[in-house]
C-alpha atoms as a PDB file:
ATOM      1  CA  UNK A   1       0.000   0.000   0.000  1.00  0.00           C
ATOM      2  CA  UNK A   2       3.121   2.088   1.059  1.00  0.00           C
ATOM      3  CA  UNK A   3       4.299   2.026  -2.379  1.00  0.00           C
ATOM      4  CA  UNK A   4       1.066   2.717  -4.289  1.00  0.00           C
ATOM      5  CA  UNK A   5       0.778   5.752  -2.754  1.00  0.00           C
ATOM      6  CA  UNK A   6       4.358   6.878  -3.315  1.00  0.00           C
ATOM      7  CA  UNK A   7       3.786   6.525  -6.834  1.00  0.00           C
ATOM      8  CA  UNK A   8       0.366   8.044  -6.915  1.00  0.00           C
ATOM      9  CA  UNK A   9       2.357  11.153  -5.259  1.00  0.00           C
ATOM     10  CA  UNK A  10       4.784  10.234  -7.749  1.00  0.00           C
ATOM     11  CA  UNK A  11       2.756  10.461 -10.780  1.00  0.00           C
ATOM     12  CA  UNK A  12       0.687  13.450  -9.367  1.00  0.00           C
ATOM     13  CA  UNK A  13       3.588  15.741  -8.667  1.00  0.00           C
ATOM     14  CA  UNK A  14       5.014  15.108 -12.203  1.00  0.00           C
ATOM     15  CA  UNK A  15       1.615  15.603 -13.845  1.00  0.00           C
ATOM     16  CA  UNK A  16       1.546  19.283 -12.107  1.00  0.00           C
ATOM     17  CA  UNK A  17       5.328  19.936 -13.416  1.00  0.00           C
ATOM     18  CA  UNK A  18       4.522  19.003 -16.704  1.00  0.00           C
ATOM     19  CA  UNK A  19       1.568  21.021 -16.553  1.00  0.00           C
ATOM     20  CA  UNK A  20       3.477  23.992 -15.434  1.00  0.00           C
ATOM     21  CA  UNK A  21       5.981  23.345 -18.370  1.00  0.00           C
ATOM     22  CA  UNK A  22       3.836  23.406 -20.602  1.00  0.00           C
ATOM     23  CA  UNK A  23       1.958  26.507 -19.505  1.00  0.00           C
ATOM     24  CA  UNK A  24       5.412  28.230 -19.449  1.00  0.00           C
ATOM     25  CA  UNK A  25       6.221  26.894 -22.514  1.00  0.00           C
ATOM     26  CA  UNK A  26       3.016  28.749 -23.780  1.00  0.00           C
ATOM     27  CA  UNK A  27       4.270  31.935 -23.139  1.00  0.00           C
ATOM     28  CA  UNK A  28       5.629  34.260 -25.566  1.00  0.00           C
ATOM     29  CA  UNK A  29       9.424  34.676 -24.816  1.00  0.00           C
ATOM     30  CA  UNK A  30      10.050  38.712 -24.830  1.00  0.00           C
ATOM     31  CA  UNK A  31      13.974  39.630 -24.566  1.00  0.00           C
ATOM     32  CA  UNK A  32      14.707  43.071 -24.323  1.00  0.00           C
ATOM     33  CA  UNK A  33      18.214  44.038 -24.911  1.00  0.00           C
ATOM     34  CA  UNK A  34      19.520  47.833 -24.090  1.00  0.00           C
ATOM     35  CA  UNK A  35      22.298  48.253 -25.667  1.00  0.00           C
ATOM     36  CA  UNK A  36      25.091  51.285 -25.152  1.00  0.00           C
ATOM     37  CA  UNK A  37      25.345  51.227 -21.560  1.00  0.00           C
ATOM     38  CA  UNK A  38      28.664  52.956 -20.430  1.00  0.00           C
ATOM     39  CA  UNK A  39      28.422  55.428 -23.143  1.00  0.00           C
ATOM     40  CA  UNK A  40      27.846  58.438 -21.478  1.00  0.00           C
ATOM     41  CA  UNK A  41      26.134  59.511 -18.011  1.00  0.00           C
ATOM     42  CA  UNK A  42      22.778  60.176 -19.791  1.00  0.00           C
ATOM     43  CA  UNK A  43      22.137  57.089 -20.736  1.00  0.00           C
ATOM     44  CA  UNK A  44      23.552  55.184 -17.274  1.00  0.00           C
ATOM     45  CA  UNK A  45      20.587  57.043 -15.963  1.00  0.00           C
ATOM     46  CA  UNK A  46      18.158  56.140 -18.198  1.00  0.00           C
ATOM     47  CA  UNK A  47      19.629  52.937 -17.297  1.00  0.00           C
ATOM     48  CA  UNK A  48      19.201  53.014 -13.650  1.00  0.00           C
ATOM     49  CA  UNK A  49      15.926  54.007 -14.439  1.00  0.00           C
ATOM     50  CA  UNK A  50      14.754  50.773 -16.659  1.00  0.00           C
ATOM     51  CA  UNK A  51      16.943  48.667 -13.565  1.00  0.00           C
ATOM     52  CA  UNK A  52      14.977  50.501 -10.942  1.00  0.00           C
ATOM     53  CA  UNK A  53      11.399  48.798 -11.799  1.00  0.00           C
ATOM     54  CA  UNK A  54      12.913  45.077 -11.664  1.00  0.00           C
ATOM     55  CA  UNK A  55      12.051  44.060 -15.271  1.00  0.00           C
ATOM     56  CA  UNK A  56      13.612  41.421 -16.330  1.00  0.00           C
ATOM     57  CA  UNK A  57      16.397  42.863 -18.778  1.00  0.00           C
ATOM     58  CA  UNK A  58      19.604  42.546 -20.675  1.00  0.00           C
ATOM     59  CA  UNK A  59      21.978  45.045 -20.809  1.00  0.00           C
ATOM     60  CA  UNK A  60      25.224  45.625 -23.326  1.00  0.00           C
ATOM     61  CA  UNK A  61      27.701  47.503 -21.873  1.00  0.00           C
ATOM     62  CA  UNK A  62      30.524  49.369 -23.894  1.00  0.00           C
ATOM     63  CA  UNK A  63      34.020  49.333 -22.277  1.00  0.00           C
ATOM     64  CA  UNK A  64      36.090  51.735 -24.234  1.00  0.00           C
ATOM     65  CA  UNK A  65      33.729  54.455 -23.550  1.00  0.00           C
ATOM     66  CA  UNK A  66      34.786  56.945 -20.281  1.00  0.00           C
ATOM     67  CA  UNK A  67      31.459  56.022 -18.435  1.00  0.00           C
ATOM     68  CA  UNK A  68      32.166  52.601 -18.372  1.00  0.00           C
ATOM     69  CA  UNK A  69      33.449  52.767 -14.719  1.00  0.00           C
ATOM     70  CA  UNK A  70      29.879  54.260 -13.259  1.00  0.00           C
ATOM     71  CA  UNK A  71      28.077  51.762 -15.768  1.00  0.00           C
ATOM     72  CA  UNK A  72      29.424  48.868 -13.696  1.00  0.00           C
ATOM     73  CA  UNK A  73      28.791  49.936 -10.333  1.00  0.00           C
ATOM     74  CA  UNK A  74      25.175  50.830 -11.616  1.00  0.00           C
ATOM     75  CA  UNK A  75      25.090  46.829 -12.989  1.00  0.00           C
ATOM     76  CA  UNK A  76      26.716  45.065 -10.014  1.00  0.00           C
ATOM     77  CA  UNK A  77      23.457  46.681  -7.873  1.00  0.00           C
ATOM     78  CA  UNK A  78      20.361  44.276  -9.673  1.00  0.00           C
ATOM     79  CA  UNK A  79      20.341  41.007  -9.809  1.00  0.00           C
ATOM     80  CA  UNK A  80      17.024  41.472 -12.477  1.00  0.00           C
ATOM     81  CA  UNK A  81      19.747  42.124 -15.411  1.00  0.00           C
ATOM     82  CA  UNK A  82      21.749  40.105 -17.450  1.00  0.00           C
ATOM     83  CA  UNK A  83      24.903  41.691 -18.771  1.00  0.00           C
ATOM     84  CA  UNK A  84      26.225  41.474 -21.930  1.00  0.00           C
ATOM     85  CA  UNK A  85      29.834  43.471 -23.882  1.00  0.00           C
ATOM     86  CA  UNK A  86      28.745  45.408 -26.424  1.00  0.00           C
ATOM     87  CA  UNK A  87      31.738  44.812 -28.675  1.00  0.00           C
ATOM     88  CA  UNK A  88      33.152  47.956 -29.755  1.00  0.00           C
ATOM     89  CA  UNK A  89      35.409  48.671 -33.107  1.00  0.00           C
ATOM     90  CA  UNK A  90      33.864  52.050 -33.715  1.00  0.00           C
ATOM     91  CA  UNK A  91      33.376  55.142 -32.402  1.00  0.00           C
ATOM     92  CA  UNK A  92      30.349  57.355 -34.168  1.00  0.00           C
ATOM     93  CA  UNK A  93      29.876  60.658 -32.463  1.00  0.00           C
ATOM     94  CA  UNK A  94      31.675  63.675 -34.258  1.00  0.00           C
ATOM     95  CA  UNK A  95      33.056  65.546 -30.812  1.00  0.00           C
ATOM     96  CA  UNK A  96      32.892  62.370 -28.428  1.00  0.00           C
ATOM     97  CA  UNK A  97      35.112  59.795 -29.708  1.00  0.00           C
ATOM     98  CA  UNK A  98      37.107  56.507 -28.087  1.00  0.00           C
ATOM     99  CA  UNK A  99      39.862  54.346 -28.896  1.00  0.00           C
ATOM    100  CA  UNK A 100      40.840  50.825 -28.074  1.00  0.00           C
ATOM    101  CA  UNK A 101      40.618  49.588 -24.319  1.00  0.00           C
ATOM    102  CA  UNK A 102      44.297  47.785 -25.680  1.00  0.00           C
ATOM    103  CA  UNK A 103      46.322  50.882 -26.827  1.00  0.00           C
ATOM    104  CA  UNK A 104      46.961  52.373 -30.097  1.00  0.00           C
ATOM    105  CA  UNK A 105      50.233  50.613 -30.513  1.00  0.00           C
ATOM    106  CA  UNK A 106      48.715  47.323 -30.094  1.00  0.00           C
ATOM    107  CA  UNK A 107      45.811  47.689 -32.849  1.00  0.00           C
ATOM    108  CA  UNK A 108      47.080  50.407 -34.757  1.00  0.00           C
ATOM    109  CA  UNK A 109      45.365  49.243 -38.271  1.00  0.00           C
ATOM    110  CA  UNK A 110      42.016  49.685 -35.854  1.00  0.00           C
ATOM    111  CA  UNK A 111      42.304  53.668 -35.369  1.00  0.00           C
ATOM    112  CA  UNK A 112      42.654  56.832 -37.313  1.00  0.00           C
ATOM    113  CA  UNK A 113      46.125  59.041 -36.833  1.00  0.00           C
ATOM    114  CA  UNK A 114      44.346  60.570 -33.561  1.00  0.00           C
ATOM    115  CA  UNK A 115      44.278  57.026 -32.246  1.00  0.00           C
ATOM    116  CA  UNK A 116      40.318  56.810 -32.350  1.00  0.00           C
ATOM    117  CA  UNK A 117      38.054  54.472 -33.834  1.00  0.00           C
ATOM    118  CA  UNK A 118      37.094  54.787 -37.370  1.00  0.00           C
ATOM    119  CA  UNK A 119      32.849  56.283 -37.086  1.00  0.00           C
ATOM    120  CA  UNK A 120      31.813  53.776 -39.510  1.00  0.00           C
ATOM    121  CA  UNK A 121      32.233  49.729 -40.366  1.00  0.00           C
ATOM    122  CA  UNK A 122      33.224  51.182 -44.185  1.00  0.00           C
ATOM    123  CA  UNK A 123      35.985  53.507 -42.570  1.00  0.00           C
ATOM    124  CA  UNK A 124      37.520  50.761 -40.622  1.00  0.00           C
ATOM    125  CA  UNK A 125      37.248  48.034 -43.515  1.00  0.00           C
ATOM    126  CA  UNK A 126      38.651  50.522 -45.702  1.00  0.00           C
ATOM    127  CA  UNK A 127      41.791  50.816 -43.504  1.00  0.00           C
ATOM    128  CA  UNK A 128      42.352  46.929 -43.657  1.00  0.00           C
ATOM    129  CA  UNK A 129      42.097  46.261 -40.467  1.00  0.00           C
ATOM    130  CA  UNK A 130      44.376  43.245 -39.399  1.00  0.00           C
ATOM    131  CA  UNK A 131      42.418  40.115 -37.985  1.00  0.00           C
ATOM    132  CA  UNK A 132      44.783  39.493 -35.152  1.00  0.00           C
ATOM    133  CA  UNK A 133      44.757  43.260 -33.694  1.00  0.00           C
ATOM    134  CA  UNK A 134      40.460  42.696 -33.352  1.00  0.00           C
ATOM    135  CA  UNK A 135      40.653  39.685 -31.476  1.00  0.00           C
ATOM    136  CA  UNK A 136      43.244  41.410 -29.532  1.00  0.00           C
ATOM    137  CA  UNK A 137      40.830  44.475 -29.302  1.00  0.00           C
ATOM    138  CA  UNK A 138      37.818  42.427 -28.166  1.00  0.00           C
ATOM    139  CA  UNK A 139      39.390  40.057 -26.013  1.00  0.00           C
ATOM    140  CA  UNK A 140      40.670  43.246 -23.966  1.00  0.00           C
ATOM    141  CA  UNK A 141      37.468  44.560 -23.620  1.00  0.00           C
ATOM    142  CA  UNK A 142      35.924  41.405 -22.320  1.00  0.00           C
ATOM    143  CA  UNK A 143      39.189  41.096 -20.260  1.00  0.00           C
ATOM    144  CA  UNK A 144      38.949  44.316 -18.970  1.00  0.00           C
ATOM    145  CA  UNK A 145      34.699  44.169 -17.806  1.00  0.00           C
ATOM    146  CA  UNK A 146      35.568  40.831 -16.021  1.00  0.00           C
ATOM    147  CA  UNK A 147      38.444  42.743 -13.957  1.00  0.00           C
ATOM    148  CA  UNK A 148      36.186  45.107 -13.283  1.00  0.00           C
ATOM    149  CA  UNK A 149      33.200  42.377 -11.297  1.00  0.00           C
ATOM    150  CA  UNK A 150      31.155  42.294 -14.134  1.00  0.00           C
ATOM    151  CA  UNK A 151      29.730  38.582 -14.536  1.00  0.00           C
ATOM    152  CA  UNK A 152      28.854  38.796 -18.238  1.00  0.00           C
ATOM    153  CA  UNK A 153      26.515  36.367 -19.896  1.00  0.00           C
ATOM    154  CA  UNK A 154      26.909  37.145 -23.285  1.00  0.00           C
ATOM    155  CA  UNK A 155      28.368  39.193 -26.347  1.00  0.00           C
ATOM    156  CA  UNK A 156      26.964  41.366 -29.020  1.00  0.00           C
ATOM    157  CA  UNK A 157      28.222  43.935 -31.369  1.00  0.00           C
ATOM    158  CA  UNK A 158      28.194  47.633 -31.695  1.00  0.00           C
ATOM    159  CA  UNK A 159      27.065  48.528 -35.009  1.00  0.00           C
ATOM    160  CA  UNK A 160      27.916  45.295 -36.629  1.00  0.00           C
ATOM    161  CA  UNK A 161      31.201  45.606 -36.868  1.00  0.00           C
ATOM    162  CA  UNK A 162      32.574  42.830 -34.978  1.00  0.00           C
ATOM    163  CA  UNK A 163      30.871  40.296 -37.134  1.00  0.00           C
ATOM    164  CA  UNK A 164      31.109  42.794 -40.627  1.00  0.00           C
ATOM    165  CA  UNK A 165      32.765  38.839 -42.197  1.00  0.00           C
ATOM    166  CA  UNK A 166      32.856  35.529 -41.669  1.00  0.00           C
ATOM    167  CA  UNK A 167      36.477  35.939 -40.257  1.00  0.00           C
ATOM    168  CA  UNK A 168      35.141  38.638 -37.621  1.00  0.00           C
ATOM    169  CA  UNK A 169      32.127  36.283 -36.676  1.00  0.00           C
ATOM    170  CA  UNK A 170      34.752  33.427 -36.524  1.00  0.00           C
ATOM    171  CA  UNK A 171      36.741  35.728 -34.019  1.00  0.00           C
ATOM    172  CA  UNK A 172      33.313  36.207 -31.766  1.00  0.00           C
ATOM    173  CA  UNK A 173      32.208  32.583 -31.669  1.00  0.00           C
ATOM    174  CA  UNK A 174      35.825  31.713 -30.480  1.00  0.00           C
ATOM    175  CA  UNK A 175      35.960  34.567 -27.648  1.00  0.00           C
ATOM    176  CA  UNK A 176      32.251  33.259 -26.994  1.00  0.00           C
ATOM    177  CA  UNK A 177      33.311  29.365 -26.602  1.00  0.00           C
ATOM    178  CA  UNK A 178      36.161  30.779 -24.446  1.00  0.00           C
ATOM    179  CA  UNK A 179      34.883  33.049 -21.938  1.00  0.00           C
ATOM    180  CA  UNK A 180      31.644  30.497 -21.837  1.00  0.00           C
ATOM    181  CA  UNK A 181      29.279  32.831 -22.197  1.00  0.00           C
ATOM    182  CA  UNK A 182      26.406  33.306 -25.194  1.00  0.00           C
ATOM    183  CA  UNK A 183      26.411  35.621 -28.584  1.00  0.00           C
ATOM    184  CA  UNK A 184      23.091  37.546 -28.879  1.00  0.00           C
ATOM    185  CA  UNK A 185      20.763  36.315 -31.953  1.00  0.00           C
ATOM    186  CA  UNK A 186      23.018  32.455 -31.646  1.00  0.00           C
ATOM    187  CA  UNK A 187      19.749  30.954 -29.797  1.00  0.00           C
ATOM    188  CA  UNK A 188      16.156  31.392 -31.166  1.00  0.00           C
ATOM    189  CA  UNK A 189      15.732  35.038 -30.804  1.00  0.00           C
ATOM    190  CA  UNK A 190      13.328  36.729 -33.597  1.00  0.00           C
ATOM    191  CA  UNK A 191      14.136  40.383 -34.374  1.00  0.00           C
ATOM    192  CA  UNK A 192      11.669  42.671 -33.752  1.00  0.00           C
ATOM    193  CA  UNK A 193      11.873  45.817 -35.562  1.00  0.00           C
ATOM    194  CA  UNK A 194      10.914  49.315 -35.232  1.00  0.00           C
ATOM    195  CA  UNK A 195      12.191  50.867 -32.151  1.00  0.00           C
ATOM    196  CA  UNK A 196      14.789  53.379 -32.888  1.00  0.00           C
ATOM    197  CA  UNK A 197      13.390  54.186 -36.270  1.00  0.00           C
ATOM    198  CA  UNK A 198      10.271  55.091 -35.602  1.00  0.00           C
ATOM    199  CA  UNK A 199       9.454  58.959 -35.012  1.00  0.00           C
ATOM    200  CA  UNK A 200       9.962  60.579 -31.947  1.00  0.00           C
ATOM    201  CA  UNK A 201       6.283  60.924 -31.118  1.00  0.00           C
ATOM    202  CA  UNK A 202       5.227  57.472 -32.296  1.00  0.00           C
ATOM    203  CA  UNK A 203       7.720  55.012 -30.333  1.00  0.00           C
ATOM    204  CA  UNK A 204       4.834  53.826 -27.513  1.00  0.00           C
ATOM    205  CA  UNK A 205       2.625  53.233 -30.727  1.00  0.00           C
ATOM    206  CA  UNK A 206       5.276  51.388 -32.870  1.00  0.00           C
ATOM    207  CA  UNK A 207       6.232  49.224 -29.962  1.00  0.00           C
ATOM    208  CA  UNK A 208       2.711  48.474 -28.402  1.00  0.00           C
ATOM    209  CA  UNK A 209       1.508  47.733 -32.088  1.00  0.00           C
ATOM    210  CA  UNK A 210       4.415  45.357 -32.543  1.00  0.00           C
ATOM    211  CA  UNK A 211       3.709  43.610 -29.470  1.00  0.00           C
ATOM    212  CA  UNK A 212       0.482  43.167 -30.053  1.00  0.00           C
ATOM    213  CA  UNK A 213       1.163  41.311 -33.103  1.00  0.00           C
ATOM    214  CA  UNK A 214       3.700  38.994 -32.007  1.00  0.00           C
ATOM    215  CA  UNK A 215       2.876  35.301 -32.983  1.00  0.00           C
ATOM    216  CA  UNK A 216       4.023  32.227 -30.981  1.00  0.00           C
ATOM    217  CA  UNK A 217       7.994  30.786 -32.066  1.00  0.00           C
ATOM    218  CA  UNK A 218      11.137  31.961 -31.156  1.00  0.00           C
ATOM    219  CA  UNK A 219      12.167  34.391 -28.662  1.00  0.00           C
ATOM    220  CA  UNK A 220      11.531  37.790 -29.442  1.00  0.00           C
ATOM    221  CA  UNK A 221      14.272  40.504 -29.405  1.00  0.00           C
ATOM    222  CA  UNK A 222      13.680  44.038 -28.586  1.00  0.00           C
ATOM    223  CA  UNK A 223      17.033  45.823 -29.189  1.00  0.00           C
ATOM    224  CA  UNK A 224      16.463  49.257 -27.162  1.00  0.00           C
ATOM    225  CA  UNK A 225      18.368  51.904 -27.067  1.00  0.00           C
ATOM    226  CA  UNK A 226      17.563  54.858 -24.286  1.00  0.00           C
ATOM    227  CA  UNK A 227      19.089  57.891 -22.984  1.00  0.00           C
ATOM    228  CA  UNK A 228      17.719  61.270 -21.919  1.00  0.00           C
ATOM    229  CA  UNK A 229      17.322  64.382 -23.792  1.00  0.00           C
ATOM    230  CA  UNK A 230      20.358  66.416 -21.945  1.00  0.00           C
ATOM    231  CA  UNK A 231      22.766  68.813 -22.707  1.00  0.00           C
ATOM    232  CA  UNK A 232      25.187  65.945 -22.991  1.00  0.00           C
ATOM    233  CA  UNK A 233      23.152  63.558 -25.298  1.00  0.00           C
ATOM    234  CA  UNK A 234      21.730  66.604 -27.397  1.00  0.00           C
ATOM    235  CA  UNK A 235      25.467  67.861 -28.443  1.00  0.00           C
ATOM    236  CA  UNK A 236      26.364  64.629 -29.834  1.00  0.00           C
ATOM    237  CA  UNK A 237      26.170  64.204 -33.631  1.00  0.00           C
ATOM    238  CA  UNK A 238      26.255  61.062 -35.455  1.00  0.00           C
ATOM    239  CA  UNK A 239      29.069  61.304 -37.925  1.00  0.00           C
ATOM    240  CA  UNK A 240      27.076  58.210 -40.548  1.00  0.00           C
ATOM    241  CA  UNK A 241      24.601  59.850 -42.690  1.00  0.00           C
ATOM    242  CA  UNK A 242      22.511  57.027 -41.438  1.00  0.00           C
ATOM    243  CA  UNK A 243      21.780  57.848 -37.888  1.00  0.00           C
ATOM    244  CA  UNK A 244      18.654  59.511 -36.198  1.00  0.00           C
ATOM    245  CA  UNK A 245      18.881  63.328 -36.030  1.00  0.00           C
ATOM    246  CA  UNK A 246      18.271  64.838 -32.680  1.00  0.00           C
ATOM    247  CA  UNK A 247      19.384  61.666 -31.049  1.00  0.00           C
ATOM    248  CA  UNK A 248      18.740  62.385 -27.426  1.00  0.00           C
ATOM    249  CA  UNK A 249      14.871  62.916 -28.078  1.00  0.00           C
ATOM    250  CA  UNK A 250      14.666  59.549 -29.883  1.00  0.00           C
ATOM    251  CA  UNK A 251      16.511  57.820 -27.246  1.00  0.00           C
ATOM    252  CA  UNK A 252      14.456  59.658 -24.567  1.00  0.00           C
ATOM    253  CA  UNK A 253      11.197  58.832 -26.233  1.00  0.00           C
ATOM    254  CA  UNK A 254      12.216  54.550 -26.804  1.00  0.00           C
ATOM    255  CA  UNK A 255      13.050  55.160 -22.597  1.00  0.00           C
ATOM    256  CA  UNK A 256       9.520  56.400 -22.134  1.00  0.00           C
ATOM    257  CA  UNK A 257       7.983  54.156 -24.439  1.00  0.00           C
ATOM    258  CA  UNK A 258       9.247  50.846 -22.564  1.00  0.00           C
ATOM    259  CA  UNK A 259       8.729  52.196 -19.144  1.00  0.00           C
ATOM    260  CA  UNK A 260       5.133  53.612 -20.293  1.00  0.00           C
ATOM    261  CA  UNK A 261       2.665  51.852 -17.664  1.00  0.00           C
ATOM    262  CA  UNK A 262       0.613  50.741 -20.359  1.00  0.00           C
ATOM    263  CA  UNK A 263       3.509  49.158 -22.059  1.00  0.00           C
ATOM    264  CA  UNK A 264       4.833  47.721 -19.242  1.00  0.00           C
ATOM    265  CA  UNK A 265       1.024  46.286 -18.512  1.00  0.00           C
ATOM    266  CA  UNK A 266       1.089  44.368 -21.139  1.00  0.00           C
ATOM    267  CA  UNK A 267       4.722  42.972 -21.512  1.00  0.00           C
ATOM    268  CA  UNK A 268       3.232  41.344 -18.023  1.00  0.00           C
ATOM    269  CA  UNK A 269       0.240  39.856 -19.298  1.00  0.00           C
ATOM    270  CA  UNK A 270       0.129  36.140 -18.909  1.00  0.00           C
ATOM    271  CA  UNK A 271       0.988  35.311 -22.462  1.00  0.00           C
ATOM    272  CA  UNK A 272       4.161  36.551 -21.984  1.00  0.00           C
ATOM    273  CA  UNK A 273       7.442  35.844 -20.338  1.00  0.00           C
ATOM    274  CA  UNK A 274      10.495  38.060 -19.263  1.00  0.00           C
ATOM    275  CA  UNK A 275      13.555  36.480 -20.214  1.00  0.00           C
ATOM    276  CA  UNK A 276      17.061  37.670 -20.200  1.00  0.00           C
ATOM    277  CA  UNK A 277      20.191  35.925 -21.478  1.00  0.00           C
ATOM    278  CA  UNK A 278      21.313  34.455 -18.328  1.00  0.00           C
ATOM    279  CA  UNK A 279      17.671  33.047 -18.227  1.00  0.00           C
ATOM    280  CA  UNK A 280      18.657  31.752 -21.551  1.00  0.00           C
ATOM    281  CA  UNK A 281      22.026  30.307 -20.870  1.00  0.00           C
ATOM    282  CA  UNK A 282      20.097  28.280 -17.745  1.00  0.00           C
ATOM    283  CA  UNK A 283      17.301  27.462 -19.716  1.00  0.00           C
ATOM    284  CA  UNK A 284      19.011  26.253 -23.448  1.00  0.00           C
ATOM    285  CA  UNK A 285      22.582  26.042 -22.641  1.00  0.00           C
ATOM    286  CA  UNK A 286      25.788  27.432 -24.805  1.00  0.00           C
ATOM    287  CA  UNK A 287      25.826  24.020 -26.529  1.00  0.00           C
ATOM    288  CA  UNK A 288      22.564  24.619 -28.281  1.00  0.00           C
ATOM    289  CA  UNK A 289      23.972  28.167 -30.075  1.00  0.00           C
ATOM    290  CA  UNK A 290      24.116  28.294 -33.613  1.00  0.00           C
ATOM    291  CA  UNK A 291      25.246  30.967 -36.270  1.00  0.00           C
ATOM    292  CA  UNK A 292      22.270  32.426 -37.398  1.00  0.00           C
ATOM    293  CA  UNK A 293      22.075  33.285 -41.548  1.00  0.00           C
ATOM    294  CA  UNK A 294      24.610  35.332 -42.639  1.00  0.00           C
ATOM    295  CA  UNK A 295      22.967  38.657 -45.240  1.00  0.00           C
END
């Protein structure tokens, strides 16, 4: 009798797991990644801001930049983020520019004669870059945010650059496999577009309408990028014909868009789950990565 009722507990606790799996596995996986964290005070704010309401979040910091230092004591404070390198071989903004976390004289096919990062992926393929100076480049970064207490779950790249050829995104999955951690878009994730580019006053629109037509399959990646409209933000100019004018609004707006209470209502709603890439790491494990298609 003993035994029949062990398994009947047996059976009737894995029933209720399985039922919880599957009601998890249900949900709508939504991954928001802010990227540029560490680039300036403005946006470790903004930052601190997104950290300070406990949504589950990923975060990509950039090293090279000179708020990198206040970006990690901001990080090391919530345990709701996962934090990712933001792997940086440029350096955009036309009176705020960086150079390599490993020295000029270490990369020097990496900078311009004033020892700064070309503004755009053209500039620095243009200059040749040599393949051994970037993995030296990027593996200092990543050396440099682990000496710093950052426990980093993941890589991406700062616009593109780091995986502009196969040979780049060669050197990436090898500093991935190395420092064990994940590269963003190498599990399921499904990009979800229209964010940054949409105008100023429409961002809450463009992101609640997006949400709201998310079908099931695949994680879903929201790359974010936030700031606030200061004095600091608003004097930066993109130096790529490409980028946003009047930057800080935009960045200021996607803030207030994601932290919106309406948005935030329904990024909770039971159809959906948080995840981060730590979460994802736990969940899928590094083995199950794969190089997602190549333009």
């Amino acid at each position: 009798m003993k035994k029949v009722i062990l398994l009947i507990a047996f059976l009737f606790f894995s029933f209720i797991s399985f039922s919880q799996k599957d009601k998890s596995g249900d949900k709508i996986p939504l991954l928001f990644r802010l990227d540029d964290i560490g680039m300036c005070h403005s946006v470790n704010v903004a930052a601190k801001e997104v950290l300070e309401t406990g949504m589950t979040v990923s975060m990509s910091v950039i090293v090279p930049c000179p708020w990198f230092a206040e970006a990690v004591e901001l990080l090391k404070q919530y345990p709701n983020v996962s934090i990712g390198i933001h792997l940086t071989l440029n350096a955009e903004w036309k009176q705020y520019r960086w150079g390599p976390v490993s020295g000029v004289q270490a990369v020097p096919t990496l900078v311009d004669s004033l020892g700064h990062f070309f503004p755009s992926r053209s500039k620095l393929f243009g200059n040749n870059p040599k393949l051994s100076e970037i993995e030296t480049e990027l593996r200092a970064q990543i050396e440099k945010a682990i000496k710093a207490g950052l426990k980093i779950d993941y890589l991406d790249y700062h616009m593109g650059a780091a995986v502009q050829t196969l040979e780049t995104r060669m050197i990436v999955e090898k500093l991935a496999a190395e420092y064990k951690v994940a590269v963003s878009r190498y599990y399921d994730e499904v990009d979800v577009e229209g964010g940054y580019a949409a105008p100023v006053a429409n961002k809450l629109d463009t992101l609640t309408a997006k949400l709201n037509s998310l079908q099931s399959g695949g994680t879903k990646l929201f790359v974010v990028h936030i700031g606030l409209d200061t004095p600091e933000m608003s004097a930066m100019e993109d130096l790529n014909i490409f980028g946003p004018k009047e930057m800080s609004k935009h960045r200021q707006s996607e803030l207030r868009a994601l932290l919106a209470p309406t948005f935030q209502q329904l990024i909770h709603q039971s159809k959906y789950r948080l995840v981060n890439y730590r979460m994802l790491n736990e969940e899928k494990g590094l083995s199950t990565m794969k190089r997602p298609a190549l333009d």
